[in-house]
Protein backbone atom coordinates (compact mmCIF):
# COMPACT_ATOMS: atom_id res chain seq x y z
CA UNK A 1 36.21 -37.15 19.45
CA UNK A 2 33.59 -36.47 22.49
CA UNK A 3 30.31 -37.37 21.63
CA UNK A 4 28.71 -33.46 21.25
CA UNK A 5 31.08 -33.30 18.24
CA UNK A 6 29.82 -36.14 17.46
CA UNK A 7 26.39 -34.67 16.87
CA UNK A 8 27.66 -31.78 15.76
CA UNK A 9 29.59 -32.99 13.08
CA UNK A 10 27.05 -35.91 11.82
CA UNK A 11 24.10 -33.42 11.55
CA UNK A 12 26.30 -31.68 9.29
CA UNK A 13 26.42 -34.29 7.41
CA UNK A 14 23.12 -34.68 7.60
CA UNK A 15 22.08 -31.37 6.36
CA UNK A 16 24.71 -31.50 3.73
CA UNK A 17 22.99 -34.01 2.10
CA UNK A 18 19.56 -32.92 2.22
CA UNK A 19 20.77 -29.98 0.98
CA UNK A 20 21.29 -32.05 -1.99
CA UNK A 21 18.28 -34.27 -2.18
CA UNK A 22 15.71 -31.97 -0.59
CA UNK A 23 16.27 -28.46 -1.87
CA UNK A 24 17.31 -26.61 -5.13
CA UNK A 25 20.83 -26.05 -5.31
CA UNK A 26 20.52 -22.64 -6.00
CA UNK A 27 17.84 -20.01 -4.85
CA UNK A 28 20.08 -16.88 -5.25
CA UNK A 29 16.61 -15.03 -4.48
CA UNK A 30 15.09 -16.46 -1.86
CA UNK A 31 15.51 -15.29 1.88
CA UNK A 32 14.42 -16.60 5.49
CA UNK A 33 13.31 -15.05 8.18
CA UNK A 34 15.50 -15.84 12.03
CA UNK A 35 13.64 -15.23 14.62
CA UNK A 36 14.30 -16.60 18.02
CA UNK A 37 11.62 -16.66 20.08
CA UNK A 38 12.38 -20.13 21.20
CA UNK A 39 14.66 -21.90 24.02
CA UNK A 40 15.64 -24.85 22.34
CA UNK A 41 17.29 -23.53 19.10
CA UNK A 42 20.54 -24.65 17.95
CA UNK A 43 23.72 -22.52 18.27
CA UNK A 44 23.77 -19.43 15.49
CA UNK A 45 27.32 -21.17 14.42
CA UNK A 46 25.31 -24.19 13.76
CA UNK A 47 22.63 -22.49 11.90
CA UNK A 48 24.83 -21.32 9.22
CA UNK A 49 24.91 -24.93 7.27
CA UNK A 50 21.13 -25.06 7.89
CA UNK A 51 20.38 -21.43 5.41
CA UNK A 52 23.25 -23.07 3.27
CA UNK A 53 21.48 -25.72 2.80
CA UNK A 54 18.13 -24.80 1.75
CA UNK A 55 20.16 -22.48 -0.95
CA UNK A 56 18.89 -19.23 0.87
CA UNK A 57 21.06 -16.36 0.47
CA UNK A 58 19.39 -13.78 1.98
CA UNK A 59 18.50 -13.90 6.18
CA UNK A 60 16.19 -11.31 7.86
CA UNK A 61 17.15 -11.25 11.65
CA UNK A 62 14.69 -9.21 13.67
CA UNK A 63 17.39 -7.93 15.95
CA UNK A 64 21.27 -7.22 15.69
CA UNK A 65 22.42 -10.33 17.42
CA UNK A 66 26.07 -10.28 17.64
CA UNK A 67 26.08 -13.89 18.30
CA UNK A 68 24.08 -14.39 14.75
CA UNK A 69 25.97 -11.94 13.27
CA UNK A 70 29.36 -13.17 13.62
CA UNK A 71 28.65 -16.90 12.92
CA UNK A 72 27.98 -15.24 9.52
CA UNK A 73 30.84 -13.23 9.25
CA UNK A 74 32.85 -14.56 5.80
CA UNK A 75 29.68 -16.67 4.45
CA UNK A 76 28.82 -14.46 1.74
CA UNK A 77 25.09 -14.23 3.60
CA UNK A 78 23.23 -10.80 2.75
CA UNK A 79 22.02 -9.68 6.36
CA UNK A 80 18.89 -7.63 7.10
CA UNK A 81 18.87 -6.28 10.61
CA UNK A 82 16.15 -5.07 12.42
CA UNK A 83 15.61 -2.34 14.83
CA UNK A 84 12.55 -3.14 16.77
CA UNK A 85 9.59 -0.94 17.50
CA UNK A 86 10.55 -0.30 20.78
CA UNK A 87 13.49 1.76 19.86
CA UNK A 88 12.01 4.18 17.41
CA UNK A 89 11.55 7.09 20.29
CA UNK A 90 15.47 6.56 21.07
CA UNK A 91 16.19 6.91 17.29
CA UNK A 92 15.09 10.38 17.05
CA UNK A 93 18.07 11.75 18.89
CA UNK A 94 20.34 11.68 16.07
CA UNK A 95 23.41 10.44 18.15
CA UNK A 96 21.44 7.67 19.85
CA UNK A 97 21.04 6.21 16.35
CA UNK A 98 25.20 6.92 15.10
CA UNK A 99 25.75 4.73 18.25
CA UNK A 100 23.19 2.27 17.29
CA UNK A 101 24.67 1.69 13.64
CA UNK A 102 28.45 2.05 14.93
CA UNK A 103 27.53 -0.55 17.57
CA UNK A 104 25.02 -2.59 15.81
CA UNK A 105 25.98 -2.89 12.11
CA UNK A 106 29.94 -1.12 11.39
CA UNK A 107 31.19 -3.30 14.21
CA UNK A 108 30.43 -6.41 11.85
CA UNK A 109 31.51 -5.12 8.40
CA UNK A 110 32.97 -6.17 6.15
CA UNK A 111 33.18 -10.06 7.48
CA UNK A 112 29.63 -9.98 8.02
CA UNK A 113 27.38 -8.90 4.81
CA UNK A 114 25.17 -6.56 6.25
CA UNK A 115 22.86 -4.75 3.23
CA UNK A 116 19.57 -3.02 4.96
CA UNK A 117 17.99 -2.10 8.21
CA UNK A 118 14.90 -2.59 8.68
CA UNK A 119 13.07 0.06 11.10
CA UNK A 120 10.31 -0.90 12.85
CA UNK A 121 7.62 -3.69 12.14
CA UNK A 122 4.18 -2.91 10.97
CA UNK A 123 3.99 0.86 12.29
CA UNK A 124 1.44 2.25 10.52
CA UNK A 125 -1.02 -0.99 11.80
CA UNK A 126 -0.84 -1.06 15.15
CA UNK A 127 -3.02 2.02 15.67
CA UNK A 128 -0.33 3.97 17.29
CA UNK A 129 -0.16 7.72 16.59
CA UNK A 130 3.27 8.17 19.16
CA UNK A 131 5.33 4.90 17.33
CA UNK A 132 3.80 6.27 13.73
CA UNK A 133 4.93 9.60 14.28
CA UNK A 134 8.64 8.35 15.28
CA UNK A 135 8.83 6.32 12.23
CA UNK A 136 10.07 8.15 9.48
CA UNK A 137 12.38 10.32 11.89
CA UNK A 138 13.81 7.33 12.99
CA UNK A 139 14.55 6.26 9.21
CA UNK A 140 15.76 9.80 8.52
CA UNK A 141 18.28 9.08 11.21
CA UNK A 142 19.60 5.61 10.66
CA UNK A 143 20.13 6.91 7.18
CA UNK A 144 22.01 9.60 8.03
CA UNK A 145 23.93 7.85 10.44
CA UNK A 146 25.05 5.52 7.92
CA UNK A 147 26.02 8.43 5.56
CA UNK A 148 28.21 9.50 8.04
CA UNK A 149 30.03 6.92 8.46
CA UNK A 150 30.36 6.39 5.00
CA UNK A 151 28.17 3.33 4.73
CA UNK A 152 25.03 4.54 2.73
CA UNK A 153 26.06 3.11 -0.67
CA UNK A 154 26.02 -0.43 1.16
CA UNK A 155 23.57 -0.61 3.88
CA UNK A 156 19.89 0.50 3.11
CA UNK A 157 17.53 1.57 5.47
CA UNK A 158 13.40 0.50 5.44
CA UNK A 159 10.64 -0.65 7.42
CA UNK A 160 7.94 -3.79 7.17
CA UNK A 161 4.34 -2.75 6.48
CA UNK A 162 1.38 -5.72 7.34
CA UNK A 163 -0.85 -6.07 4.30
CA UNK A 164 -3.55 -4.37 5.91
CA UNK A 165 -2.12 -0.70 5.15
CA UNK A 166 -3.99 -1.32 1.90
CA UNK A 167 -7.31 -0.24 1.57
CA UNK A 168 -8.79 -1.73 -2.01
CA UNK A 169 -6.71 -4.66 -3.25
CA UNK A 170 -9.31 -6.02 -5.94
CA UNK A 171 -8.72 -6.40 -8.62
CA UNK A 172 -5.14 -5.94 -8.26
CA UNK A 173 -4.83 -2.79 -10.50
CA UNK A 174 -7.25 -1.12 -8.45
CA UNK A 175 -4.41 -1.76 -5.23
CA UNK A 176 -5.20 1.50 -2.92
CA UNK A 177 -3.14 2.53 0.42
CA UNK A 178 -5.92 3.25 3.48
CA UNK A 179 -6.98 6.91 3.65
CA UNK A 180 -6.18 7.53 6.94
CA UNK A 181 -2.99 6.24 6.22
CA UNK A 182 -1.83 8.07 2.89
CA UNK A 183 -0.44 11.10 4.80
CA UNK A 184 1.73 8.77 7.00
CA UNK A 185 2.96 6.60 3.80
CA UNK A 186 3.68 9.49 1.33
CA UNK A 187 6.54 10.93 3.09
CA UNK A 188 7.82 7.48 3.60
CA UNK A 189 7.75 6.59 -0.32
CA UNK A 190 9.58 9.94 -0.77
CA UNK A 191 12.20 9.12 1.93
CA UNK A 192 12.97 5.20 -0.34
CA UNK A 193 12.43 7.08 -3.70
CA UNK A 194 15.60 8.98 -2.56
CA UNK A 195 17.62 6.70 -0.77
CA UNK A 196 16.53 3.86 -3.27
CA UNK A 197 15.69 1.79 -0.45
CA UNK A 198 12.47 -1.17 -1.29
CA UNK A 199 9.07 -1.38 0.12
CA UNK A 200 8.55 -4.43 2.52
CA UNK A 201 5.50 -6.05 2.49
CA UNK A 202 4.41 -9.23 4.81
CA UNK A 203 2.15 -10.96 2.99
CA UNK A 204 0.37 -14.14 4.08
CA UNK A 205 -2.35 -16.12 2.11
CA UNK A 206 -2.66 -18.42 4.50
CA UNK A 207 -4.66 -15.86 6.94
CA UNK A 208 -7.19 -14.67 3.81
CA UNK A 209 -7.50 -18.89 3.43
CA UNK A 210 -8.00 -19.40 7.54
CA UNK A 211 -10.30 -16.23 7.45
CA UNK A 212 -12.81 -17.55 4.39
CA UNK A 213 -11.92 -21.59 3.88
CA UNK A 214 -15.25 -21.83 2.12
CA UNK A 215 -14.67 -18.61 -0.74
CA UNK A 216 -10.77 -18.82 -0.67
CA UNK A 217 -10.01 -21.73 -3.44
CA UNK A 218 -6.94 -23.73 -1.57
CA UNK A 219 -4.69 -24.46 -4.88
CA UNK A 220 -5.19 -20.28 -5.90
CA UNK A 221 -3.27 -19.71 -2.35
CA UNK A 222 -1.00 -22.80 -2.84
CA UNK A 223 0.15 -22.00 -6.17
CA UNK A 224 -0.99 -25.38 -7.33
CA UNK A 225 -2.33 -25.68 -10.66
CA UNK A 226 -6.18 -23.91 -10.80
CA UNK A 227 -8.10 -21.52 -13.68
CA UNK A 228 -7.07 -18.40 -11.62
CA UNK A 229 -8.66 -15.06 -12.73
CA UNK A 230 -8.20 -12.33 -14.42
CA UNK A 231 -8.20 -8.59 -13.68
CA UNK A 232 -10.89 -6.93 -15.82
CA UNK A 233 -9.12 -3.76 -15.66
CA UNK A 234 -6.48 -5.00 -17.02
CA UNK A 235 -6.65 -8.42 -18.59
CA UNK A 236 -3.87 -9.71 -16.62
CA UNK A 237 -4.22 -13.31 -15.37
CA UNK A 238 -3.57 -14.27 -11.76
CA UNK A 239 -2.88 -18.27 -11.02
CA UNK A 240 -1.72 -17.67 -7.18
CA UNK A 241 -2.65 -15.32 -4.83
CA UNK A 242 0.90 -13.50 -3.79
CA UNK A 243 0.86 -12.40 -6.79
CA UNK A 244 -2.04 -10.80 -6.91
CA UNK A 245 -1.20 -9.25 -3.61
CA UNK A 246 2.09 -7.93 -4.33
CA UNK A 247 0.72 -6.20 -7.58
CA UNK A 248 -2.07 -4.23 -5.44
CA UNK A 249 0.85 -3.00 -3.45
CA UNK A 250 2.62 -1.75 -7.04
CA UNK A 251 -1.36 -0.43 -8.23
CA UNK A 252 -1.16 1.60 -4.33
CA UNK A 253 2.19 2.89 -5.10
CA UNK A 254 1.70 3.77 -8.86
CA UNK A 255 -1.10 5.62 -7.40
CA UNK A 256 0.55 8.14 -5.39
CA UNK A 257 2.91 8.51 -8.28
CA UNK A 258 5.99 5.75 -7.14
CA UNK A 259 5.65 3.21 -9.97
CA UNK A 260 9.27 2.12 -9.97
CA UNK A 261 9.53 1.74 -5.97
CA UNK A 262 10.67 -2.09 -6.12
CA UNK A 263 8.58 -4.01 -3.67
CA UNK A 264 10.19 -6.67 -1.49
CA UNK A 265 8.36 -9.36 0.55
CA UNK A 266 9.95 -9.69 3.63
CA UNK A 267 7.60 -12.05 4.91
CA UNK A 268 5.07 -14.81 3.77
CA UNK A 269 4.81 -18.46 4.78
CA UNK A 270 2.20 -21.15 5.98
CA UNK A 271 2.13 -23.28 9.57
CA UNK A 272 2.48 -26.45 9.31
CA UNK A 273 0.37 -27.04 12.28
CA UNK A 274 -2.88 -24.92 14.29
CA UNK A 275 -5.52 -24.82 16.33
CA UNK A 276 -8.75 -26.96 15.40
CA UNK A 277 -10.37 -23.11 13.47
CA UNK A 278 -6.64 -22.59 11.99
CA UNK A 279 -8.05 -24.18 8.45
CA UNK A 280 -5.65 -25.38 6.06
CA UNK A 281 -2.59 -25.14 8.81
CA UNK A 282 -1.39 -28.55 8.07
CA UNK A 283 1.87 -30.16 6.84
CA UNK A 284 1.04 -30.72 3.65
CA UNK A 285 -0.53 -27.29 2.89
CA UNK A 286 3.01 -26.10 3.74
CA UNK A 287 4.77 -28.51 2.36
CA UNK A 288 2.75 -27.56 -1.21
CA UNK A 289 2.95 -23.16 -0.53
CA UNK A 290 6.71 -22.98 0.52
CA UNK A 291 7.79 -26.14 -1.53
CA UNK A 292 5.67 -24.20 -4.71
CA UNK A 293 7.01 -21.26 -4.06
CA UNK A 294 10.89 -22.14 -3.83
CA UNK A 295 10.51 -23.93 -6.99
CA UNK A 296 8.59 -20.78 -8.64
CA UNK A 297 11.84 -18.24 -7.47
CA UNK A 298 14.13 -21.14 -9.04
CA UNK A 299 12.71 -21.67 -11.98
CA UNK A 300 15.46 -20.93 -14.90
CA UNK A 301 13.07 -18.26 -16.56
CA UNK A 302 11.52 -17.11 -13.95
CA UNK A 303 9.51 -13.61 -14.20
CA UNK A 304 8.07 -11.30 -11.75
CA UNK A 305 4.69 -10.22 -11.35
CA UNK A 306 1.69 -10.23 -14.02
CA UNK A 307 2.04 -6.52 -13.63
CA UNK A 308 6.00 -6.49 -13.00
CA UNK A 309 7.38 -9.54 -15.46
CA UNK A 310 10.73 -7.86 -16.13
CA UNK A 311 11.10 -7.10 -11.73
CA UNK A 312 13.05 -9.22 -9.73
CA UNK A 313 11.41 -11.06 -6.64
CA UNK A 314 12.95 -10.78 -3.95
CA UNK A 315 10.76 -12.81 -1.31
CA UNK A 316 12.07 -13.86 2.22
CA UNK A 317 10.14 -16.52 3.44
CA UNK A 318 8.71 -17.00 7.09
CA UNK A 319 10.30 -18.75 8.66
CA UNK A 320 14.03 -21.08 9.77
CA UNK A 321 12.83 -22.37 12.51
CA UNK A 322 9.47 -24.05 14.78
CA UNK A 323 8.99 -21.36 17.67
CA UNK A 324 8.18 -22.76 20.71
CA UNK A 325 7.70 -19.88 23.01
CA UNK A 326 5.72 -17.19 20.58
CA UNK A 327 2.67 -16.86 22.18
CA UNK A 328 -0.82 -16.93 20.22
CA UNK A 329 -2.30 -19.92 18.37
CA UNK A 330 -0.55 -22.78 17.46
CA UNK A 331 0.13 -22.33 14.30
CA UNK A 332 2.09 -19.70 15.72
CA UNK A 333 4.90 -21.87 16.82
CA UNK A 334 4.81 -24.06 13.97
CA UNK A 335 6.01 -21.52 10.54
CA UNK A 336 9.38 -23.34 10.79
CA UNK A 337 11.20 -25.17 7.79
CA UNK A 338 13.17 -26.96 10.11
CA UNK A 339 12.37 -28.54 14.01
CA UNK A 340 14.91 -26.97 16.33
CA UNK A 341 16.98 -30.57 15.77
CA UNK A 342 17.84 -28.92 12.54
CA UNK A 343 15.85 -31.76 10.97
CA UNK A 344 13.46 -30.59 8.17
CA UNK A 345 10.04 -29.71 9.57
CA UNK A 346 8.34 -31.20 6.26
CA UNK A 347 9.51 -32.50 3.24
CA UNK A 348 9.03 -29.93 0.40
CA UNK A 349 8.06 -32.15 -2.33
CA UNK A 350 11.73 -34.17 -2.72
CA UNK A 351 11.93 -37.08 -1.47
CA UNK A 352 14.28 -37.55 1.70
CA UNK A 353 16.43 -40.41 3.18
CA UNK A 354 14.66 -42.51 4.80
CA UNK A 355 16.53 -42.00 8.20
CA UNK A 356 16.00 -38.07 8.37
CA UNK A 357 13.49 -38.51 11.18
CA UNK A 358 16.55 -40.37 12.94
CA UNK A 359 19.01 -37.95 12.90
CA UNK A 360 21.04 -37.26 15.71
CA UNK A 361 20.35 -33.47 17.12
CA UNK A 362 22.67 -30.37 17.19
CA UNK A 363 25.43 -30.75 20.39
CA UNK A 364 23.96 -27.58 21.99
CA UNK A 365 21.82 -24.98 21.66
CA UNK A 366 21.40 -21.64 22.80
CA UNK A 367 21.97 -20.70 25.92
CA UNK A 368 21.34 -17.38 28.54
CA UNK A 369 18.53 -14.82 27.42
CA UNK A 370 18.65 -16.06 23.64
CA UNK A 371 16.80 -18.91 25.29
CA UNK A 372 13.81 -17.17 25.16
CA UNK A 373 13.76 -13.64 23.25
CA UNK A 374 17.14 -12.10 23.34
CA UNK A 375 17.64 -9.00 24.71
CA UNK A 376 17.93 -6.72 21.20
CA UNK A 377 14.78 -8.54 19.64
CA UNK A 378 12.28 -6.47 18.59
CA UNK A 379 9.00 -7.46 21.16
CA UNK A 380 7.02 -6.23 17.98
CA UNK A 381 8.11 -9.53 16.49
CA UNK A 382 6.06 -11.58 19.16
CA UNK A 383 2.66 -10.71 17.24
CA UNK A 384 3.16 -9.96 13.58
CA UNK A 385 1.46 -13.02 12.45
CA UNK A 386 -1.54 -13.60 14.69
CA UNK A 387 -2.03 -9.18 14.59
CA UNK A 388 -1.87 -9.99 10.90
CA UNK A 389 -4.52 -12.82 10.62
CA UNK A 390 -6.95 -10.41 13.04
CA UNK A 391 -6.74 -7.89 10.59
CA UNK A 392 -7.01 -9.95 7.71
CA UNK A 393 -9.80 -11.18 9.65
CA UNK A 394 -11.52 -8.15 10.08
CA UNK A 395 -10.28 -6.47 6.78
CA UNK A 396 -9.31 -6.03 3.28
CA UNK A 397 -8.80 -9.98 3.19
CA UNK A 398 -11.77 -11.71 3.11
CA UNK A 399 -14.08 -9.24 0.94
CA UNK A 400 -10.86 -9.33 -1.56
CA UNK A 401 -10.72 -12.87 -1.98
CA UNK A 402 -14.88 -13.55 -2.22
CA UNK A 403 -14.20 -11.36 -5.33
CA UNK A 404 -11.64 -13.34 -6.31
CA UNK A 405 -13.34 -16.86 -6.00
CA UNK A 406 -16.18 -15.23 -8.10
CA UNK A 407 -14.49 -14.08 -10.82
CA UNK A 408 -12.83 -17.66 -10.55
CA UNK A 409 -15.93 -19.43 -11.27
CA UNK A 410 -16.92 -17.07 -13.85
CA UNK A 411 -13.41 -17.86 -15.85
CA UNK A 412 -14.19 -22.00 -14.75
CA UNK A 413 -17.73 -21.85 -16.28
């Protein structure tokens, strides 16, 4: 045996075991984001025991890598591909986006368990009237694509929304889209009320926390145990803060008349490193939010939302790996649950063998353009969290969550 399998084979072992000792054994609900905007990650084949282990059985790729995707051919691994922002305007040509699914997503089924495409990244935010206008067109195509080719009934087709599309999130019930947004975002709820397709929502505490340290009580955003507060509209009682964004966005959609449009989260985690005005991105903060949180989605009873209890969560957390070439601050490159090594990034709250931190690393990693953004990713990826945190920053965020830390010391006293 040469020495690369070796190191291949023992951090299997390796991750096998934590597996065991570190994570739940089953979180049929939970997903992880894969991005790739790195040079030093391990081999996609060698990633596949990694999302094993940390019971995820959901990934969110923010391409179509064929490398990625046929490493996971025959796992059983639900697949979300993306199509990136910078493909939208080729989309509208009808047979440019039959090629893309023929090329992109039939060429892998059935090994590979492909179940939604996700078109574009946070459209409607970025202030672009050409790339919001080719949005929905773009949908409309993929989707009909797929129907052609017979693949409809198995492969849905949405798109990722930042936080910010809302324009009143407090209290939760009250959960309104932005007005200048409502004509873009109707025709888009129509388009998943008929495909039955979800609403994707990237959510991040963390960035209302960084934005307002001083109003934003810590345990309320890191589901640790606090008085939380309750929505006078409603009475319902809010102990984390997810929640309480993820039922605005079901208050915005009941309010253009899509009540039963499921809402997904296809993004939400918390850096376990930052810059010296990146408050709260340490390793135990995100040790205590994604530890919290996996333990919350495998709870035996488990229950949605205040305002959704009988709704499944489906919540893909942000992200597999430590990115060492996204640009922005630090925190940044540090959203991983696992180094590059494959070594966990942080304990979640279980303790680990004592040796973890001596593990030997993967026997290769990737190689040609995948060793810095591969050629399919979406370049939209490179800035959804730090364009995120500037409009949390400058937003809905801040104001929401002052109200929120009121209302918390009226319940405390």
């Amino acid at each position: 045996m040469d020495l690369t399998t070796f190191h291949y084979w023992s951090s299997l072992l390796f991750i096998s075991v934590v597996g065991i000792v570190l994570f739940p054994a089953m979180v049929a609900s939970i997903g992880v984001n894969y991005g790739q905007i790195a040079n030093n990650l391990p081999l996609p084949q060698n990633v596949v025991p990694l999302v094993k282990s940390i019971g995820a059985a959901k990934v969110k790729l923010y391409d179509a890598d064929p490398r990625v995707l046929k490493a996971f051919a025959n796992t059983g691994v639900e697949f979300m591909v993306g199509l990136g922002n910078e493909y939208l305007a080729k989309m509208k040509d009808p047979d440019k986006a039959q090629a893309w699914v023929k090329t992109n997503v039939q060429a892998f089924l059935p090994a590979t368990n492909i179940t939604a495409i996700f078109v574009g990244n946070e459209v409607l935010t970025f202030n672009d009237s050409s790339l919001t206008g080719n949005l929905l067109p773009a949908m409309q195509n993929v989707h009909t694509a797929l129907v052609n080719l017979g693949l409809d009934k198995q492969v849905s087709v949405t798109t990722a929304h930042s936080l910010a599309i809302l324009e009143t999130s407090y209290p939760p019930s009250a959960g309104a889209f932005r007005r200048d947004l409502v004509n873009c975002i109707a025709p888009i709820l129509n388009f998943h009320s008929k495909t039955c397709s979800p609403f994707l929502i990237n959510a991040y505490p963390f960035f209302a926390y960084k934005a307002s340290p001083k109003q934003v009580p810590l345990e309320f955003v890191l589901f640790e145990q606090n008085a939380g507060v309750l929505d006078p509209s409603t009475s319902l009682h809010y102990d984390n803060m997810l929640f309480a964004q993820i039922d605005a966005v079901y208050a915005a959609l009941g309010a253009l008349g899509y009540k039963k449009l499921p809402v997904h989260i296809s993004e939400t985690g918390w850096p376990s490193r930052g810059d010296g005005d990146e408050a709260g991105a340490t390793q135990e903060n995100a040790k205590k939010y994604n530890g919290n949180l996996i333990k919350l989605m495998t709870e035996p009873k488990k229950k949605g939302t205040p305002m959704r209890p009988s709704s499944e969560l489906n919540i893909y957390v942000f992200a597999l790996f430590n990115e060492n070439m996204k640009p922005g601050p630090t925190s940044e490159r540090n959203y991983g649950l696992f180094k590059p090594d494959g070594t966990p990034a942080y304990s979640l709250g279980i303790a680990m063998n004592d040796g973890a931190s001596n593990v030997t690393s993967f026997g290769g990693s990737s190689s040609g353009t995948s060793g810095t953004q591969p050629a399919s990713s979406s370049t939209g990826y490179l800035s959804i969290s730090s364009s995120s945190m500037e409009r949390w920053q400058l937003g809905i965020g801040p104001l929401f969550f002052f109200f929120v830390f009121m209302m918390m010391q009226l319940v405390v006293y």
